[in-house]
PDB file of N, CA and C in Angstrom:
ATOM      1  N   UNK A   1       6.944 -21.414 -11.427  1.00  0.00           N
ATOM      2  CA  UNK A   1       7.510 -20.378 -10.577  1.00  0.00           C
ATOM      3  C   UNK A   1       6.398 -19.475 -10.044  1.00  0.00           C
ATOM      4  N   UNK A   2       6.602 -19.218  -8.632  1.00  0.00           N
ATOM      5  CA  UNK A   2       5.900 -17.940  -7.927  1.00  0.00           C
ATOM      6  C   UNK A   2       5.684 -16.734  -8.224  1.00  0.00           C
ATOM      7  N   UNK A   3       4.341 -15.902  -8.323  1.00  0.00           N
ATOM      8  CA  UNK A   3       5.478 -14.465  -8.372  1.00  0.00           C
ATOM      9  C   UNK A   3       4.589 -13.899  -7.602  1.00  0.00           C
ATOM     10  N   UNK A   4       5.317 -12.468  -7.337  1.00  0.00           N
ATOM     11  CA  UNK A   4       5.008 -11.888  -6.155  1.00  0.00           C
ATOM     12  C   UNK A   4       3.842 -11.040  -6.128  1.00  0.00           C
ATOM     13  N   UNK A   5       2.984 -10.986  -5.404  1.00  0.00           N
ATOM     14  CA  UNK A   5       1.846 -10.167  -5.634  1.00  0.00           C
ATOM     15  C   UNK A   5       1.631  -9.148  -4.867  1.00  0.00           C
ATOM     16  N   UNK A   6       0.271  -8.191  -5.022  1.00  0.00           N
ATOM     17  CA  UNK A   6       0.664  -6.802  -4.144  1.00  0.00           C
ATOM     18  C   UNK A   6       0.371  -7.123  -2.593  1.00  0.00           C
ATOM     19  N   UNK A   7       1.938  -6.978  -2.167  1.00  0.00           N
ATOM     20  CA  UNK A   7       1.770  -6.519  -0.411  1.00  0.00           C
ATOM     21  C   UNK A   7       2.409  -8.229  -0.125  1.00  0.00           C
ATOM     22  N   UNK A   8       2.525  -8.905  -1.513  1.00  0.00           N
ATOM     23  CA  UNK A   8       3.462 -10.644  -0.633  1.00  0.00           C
ATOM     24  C   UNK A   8       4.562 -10.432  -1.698  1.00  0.00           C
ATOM     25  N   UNK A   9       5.638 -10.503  -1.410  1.00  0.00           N
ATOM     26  CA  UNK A   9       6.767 -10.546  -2.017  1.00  0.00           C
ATOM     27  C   UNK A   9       7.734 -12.092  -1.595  1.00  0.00           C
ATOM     28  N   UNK A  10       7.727 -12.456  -2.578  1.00  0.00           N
ATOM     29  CA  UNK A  10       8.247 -13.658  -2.713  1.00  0.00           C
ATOM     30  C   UNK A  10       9.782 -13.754  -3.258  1.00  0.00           C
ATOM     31  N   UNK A  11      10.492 -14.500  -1.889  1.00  0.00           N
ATOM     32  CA  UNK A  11      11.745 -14.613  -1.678  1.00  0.00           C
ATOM     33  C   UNK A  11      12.776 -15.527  -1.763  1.00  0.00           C
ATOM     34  N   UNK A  12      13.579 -16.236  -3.355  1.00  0.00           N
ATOM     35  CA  UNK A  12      13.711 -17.498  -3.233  1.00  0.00           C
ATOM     36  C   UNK A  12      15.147 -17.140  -3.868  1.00  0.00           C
ATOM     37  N   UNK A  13      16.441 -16.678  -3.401  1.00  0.00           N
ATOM     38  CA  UNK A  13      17.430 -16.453  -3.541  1.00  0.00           C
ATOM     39  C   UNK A  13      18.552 -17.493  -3.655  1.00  0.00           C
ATOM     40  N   UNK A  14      19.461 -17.627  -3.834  1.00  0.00           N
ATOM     41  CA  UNK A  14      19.899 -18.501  -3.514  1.00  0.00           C
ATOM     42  C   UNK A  14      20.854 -18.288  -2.607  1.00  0.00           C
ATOM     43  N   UNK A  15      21.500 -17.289  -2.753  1.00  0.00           N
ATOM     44  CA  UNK A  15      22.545 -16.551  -1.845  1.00  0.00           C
ATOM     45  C   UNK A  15      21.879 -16.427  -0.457  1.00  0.00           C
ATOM     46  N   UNK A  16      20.754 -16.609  -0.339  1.00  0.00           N
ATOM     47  CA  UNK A  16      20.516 -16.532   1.462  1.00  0.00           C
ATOM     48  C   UNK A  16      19.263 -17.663   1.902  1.00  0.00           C
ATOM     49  N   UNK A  17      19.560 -17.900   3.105  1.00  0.00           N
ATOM     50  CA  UNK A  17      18.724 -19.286   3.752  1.00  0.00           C
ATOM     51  C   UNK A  17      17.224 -19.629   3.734  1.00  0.00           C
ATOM     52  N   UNK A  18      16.982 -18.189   3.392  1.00  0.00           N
ATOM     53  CA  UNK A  18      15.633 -17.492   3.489  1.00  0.00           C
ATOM     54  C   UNK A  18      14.756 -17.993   2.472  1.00  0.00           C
ATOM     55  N   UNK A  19      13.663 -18.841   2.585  1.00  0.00           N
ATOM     56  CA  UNK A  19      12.967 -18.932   0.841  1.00  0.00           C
ATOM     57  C   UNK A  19      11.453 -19.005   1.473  1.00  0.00           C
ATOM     58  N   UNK A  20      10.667 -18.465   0.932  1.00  0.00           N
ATOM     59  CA  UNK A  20       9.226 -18.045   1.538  1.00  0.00           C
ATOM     60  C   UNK A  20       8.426 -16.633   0.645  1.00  0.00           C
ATOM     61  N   UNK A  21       7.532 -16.145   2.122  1.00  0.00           N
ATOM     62  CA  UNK A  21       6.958 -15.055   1.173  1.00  0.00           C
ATOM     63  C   UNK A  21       6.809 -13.681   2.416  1.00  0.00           C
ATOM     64  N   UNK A  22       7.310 -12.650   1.882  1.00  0.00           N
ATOM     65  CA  UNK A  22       6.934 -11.248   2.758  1.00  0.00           C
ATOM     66  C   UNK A  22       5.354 -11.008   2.616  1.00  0.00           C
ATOM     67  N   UNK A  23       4.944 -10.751   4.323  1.00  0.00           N
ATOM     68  CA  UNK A  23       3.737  -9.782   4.177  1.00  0.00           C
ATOM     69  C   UNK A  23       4.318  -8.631   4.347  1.00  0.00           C
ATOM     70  N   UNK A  24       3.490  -7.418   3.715  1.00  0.00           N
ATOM     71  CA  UNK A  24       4.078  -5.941   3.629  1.00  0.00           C
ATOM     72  C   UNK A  24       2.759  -5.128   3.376  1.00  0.00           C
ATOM     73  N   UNK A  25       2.676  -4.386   4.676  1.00  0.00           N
ATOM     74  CA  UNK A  25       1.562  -3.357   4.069  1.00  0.00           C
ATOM     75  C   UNK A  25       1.773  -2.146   5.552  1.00  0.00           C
ATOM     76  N   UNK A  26       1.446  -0.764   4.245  1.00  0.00           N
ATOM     77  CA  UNK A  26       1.399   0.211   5.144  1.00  0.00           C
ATOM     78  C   UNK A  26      -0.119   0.842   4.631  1.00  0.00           C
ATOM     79  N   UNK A  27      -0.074   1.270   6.292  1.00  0.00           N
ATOM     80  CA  UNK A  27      -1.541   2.272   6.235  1.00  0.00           C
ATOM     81  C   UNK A  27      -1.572   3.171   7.240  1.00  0.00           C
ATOM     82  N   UNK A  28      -2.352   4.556   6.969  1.00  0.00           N
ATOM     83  CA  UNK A  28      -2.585   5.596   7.964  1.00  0.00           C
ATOM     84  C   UNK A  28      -1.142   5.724   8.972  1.00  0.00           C
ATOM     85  N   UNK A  29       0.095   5.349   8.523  1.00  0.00           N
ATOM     86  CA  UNK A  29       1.225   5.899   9.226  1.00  0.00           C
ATOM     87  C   UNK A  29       1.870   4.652   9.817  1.00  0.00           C
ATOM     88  N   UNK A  30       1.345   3.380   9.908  1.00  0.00           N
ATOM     89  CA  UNK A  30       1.961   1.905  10.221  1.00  0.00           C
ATOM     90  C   UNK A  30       2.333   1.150   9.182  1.00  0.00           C
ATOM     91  N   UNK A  31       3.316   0.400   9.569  1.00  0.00           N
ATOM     92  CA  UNK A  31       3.796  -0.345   8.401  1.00  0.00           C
ATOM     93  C   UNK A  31       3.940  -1.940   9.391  1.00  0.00           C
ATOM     94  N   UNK A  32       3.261  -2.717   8.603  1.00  0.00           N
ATOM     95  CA  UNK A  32       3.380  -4.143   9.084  1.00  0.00           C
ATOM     96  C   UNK A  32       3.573  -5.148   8.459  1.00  0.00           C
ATOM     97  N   UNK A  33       5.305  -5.790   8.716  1.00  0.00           N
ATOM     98  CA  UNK A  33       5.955  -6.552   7.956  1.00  0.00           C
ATOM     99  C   UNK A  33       5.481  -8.235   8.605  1.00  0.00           C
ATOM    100  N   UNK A  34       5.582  -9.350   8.253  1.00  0.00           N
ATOM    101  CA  UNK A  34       5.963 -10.706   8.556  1.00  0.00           C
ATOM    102  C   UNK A  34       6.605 -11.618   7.815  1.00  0.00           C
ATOM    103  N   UNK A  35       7.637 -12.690   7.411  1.00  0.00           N
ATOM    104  CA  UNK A  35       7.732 -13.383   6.802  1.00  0.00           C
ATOM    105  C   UNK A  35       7.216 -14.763   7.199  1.00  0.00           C
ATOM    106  N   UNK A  36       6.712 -15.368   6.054  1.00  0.00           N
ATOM    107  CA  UNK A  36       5.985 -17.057   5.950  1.00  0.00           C
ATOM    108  C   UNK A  36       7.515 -18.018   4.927  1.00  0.00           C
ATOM    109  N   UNK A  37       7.960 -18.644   5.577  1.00  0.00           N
ATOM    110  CA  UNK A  37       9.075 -18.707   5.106  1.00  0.00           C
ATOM    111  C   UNK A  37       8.484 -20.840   4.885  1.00  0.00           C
ATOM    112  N   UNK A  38       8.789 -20.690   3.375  1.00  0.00           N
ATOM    113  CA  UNK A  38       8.466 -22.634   3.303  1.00  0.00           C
ATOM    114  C   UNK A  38       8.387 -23.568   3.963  1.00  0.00           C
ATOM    115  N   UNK A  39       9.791 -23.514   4.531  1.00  0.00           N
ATOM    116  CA  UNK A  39      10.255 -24.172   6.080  1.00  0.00           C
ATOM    117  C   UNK A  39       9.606 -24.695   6.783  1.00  0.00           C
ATOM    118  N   UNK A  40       8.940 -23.799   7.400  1.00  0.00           N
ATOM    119  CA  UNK A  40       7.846 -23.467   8.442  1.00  0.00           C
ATOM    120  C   UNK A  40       6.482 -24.207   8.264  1.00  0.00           C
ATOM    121  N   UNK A  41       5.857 -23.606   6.622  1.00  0.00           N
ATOM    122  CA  UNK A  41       4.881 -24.450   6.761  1.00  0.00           C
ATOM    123  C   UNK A  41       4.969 -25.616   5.578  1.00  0.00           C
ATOM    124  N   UNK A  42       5.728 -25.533   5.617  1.00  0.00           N
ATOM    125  CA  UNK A  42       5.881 -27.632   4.432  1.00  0.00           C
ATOM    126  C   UNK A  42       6.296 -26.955   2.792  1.00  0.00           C
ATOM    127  N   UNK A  43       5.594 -25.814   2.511  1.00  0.00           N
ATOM    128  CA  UNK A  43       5.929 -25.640   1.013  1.00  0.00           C
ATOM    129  C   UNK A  43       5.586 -24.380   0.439  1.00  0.00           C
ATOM    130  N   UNK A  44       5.758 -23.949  -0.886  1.00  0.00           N
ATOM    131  CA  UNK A  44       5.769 -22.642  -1.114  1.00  0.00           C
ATOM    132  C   UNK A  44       4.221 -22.364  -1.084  1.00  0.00           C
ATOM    133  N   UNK A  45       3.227 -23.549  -1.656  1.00  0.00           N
ATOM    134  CA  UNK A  45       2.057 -22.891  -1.415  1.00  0.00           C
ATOM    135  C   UNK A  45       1.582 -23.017  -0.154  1.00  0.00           C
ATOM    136  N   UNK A  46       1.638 -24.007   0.678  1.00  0.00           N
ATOM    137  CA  UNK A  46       1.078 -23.638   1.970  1.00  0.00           C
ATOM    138  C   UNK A  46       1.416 -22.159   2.798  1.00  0.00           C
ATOM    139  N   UNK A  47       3.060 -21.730   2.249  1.00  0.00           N
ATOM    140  CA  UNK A  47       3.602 -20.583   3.058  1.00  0.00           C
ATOM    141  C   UNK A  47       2.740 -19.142   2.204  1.00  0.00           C
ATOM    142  N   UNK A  48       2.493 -19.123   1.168  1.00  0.00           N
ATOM    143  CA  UNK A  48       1.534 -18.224   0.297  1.00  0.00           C
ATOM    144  C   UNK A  48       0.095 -18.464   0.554  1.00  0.00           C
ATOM    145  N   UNK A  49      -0.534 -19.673   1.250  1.00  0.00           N
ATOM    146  CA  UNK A  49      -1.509 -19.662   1.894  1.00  0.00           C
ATOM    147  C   UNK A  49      -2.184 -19.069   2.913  1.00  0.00           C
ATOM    148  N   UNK A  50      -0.793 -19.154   3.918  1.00  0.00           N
ATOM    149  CA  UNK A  50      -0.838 -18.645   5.269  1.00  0.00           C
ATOM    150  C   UNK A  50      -0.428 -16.862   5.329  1.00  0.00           C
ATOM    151  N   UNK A  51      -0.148 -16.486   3.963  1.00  0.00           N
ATOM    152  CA  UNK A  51       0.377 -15.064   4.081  1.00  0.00           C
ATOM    153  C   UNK A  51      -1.048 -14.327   3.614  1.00  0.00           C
ATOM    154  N   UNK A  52      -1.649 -15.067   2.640  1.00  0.00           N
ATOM    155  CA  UNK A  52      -2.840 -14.615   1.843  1.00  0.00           C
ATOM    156  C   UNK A  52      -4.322 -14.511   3.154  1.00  0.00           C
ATOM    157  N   UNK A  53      -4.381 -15.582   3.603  1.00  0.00           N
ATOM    158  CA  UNK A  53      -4.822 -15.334   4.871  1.00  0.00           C
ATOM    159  C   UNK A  53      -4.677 -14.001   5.614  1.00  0.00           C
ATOM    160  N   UNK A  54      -3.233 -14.081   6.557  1.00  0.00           N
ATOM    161  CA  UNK A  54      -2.999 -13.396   6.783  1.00  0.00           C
ATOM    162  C   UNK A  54      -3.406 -11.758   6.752  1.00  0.00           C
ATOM    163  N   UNK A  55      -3.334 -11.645   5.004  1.00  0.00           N
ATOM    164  CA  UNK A  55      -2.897 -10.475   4.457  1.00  0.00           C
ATOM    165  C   UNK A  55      -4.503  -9.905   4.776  1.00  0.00           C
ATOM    166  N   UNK A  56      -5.733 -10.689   4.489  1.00  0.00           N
ATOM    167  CA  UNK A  56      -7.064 -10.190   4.030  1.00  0.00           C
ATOM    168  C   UNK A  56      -7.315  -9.734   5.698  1.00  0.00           C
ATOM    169  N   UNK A  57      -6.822 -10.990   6.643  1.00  0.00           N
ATOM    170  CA  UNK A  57      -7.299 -10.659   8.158  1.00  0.00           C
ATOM    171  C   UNK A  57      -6.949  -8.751   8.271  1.00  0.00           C
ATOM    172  N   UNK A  58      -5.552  -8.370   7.949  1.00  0.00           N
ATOM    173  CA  UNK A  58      -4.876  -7.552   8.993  1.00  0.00           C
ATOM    174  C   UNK A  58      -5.940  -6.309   7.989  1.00  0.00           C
ATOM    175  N   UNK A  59      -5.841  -6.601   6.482  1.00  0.00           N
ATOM    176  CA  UNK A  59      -6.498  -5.343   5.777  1.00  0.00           C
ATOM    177  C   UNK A  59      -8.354  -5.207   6.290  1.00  0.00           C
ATOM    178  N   UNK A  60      -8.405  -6.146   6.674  1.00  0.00           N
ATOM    179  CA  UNK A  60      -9.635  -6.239   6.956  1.00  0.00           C
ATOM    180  C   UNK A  60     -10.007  -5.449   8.633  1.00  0.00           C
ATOM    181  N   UNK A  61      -8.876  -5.871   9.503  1.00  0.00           N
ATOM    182  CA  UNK A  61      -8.775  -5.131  10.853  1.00  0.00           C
ATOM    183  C   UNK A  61      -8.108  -3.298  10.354  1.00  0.00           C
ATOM    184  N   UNK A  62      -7.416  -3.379   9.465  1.00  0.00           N
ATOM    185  CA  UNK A  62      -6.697  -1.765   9.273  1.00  0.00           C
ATOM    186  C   UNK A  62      -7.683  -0.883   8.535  1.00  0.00           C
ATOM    187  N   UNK A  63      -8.433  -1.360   7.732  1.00  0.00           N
ATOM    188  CA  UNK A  63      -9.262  -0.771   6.529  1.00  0.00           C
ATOM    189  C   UNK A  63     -10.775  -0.211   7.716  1.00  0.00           C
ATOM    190  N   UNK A  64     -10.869  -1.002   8.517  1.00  0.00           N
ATOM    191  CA  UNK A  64     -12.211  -0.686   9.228  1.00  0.00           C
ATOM    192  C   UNK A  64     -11.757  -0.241  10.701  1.00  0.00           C
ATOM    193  N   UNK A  65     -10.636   0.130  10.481  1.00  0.00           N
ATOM    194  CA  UNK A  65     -10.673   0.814  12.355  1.00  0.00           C
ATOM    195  C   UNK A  65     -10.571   2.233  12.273  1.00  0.00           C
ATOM    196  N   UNK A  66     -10.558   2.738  13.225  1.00  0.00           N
ATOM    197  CA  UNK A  66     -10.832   4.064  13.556  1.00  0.00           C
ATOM    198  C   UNK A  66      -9.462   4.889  13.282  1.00  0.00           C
ATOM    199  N   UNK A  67      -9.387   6.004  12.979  1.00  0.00           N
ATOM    200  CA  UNK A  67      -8.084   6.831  12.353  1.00  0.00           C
ATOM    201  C   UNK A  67      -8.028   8.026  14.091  1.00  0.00           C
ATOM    202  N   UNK A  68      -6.927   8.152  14.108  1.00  0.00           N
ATOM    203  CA  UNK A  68      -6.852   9.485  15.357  1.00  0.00           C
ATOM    204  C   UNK A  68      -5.310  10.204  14.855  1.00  0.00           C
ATOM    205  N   UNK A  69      -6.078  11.875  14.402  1.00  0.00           N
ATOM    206  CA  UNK A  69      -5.536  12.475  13.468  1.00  0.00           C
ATOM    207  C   UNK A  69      -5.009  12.118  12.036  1.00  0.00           C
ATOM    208  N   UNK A  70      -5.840  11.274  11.459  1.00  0.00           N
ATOM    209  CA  UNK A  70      -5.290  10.679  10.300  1.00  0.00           C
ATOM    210  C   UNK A  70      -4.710   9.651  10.413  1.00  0.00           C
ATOM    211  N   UNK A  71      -4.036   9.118  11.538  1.00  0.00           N
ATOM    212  CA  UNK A  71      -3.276   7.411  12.013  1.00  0.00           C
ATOM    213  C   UNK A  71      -3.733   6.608  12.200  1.00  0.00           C
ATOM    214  N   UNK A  72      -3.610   5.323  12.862  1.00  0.00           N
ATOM    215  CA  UNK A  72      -3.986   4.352  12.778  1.00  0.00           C
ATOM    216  C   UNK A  72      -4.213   4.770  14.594  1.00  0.00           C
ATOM    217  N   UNK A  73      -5.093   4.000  15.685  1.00  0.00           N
ATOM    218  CA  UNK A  73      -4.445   4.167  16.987  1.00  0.00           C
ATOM    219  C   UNK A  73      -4.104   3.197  17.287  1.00  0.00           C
ATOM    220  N   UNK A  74      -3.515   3.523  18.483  1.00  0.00           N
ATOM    221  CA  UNK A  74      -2.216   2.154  18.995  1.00  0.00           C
ATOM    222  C   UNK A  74      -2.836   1.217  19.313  1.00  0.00           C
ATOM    223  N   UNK A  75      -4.343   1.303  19.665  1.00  0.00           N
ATOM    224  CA  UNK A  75      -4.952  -0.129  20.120  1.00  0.00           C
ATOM    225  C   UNK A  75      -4.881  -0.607  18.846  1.00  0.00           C
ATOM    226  N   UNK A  76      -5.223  -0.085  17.623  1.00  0.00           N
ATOM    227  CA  UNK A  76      -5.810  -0.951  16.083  1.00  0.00           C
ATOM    228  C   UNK A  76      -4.022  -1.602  15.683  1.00  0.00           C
ATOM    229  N   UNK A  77      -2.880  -0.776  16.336  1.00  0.00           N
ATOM    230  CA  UNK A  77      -1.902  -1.377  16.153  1.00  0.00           C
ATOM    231  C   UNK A  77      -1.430  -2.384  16.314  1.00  0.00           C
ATOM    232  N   UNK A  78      -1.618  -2.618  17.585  1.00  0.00           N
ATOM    233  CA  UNK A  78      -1.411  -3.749  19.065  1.00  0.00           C
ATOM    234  C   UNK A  78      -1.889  -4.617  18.164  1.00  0.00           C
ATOM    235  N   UNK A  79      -3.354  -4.461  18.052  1.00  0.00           N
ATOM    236  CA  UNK A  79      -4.390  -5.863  17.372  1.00  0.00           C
ATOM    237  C   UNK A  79      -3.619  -6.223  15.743  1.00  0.00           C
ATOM    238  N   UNK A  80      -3.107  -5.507  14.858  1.00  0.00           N
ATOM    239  CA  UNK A  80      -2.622  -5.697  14.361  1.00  0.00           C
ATOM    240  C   UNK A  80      -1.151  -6.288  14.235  1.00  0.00           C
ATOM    241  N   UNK A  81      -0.683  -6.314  15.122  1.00  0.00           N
ATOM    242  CA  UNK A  81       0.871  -6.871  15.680  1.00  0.00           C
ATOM    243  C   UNK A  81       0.311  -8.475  16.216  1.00  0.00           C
ATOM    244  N   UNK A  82      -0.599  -8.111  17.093  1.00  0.00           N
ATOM    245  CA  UNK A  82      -1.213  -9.768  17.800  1.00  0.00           C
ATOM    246  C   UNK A  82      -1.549 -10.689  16.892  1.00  0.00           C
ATOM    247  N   UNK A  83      -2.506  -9.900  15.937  1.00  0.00           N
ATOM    248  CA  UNK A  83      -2.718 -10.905  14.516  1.00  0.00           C
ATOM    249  C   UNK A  83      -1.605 -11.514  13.848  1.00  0.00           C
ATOM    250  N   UNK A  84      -0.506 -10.771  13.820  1.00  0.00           N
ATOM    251  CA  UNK A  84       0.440 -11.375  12.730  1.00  0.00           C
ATOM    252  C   UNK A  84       1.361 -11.828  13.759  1.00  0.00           C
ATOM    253  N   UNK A  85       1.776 -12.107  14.472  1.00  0.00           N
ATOM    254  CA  UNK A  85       2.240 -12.730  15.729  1.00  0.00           C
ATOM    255  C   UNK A  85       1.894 -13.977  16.143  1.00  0.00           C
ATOM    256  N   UNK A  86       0.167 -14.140  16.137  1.00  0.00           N
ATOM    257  CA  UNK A  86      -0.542 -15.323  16.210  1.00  0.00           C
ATOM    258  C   UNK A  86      -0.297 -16.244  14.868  1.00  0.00           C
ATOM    259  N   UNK A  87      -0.505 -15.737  13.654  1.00  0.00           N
ATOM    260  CA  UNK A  87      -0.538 -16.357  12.658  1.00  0.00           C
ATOM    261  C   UNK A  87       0.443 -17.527  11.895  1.00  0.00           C
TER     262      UNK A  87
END
């Protein structure tokens, strides 16, 4: 069995269609969700592959961009939405 780690939450219910893994992370006032759902990519570890990925890209774009008044700015947002959009 899977378990869920910080910022991937892993979703294998039975009551709903859904079985995969949440990305989840907030910073400087954004919060940026995606799900990697098995389905999609063949199996639970490939879909925990593609989230773990994921996860290092967006902390890696959020952790090193520029803050305006303490926030994130909307360009570091955008790029952050495009990333997990592309992925």
């Amino acid at each position: 069995m899977m378990k869920s780690k910080r910022n991937l939450t892993r979703f294998t219910y039975e009551t709903t269609a859904f079985q995969g893994w949440r990305l989840w992370l907030s910073r400087a006032g954004a919060t940026f969700t995606r799900y990697y759902s098995d389905k999609k990519y063949g199996s639970a570890k490939k879909s925990l592959a593609a989230a773990e990925t994921a996860l290092a890209d967006l902390r890696q774009l959020v952790d090193n961009s520029r803050r305006v008044n303490g926030k994130l700015s909307q360009s570091t947002v955008r790029k952050a939405e495009k990333l997990l959009g592309a992925s």
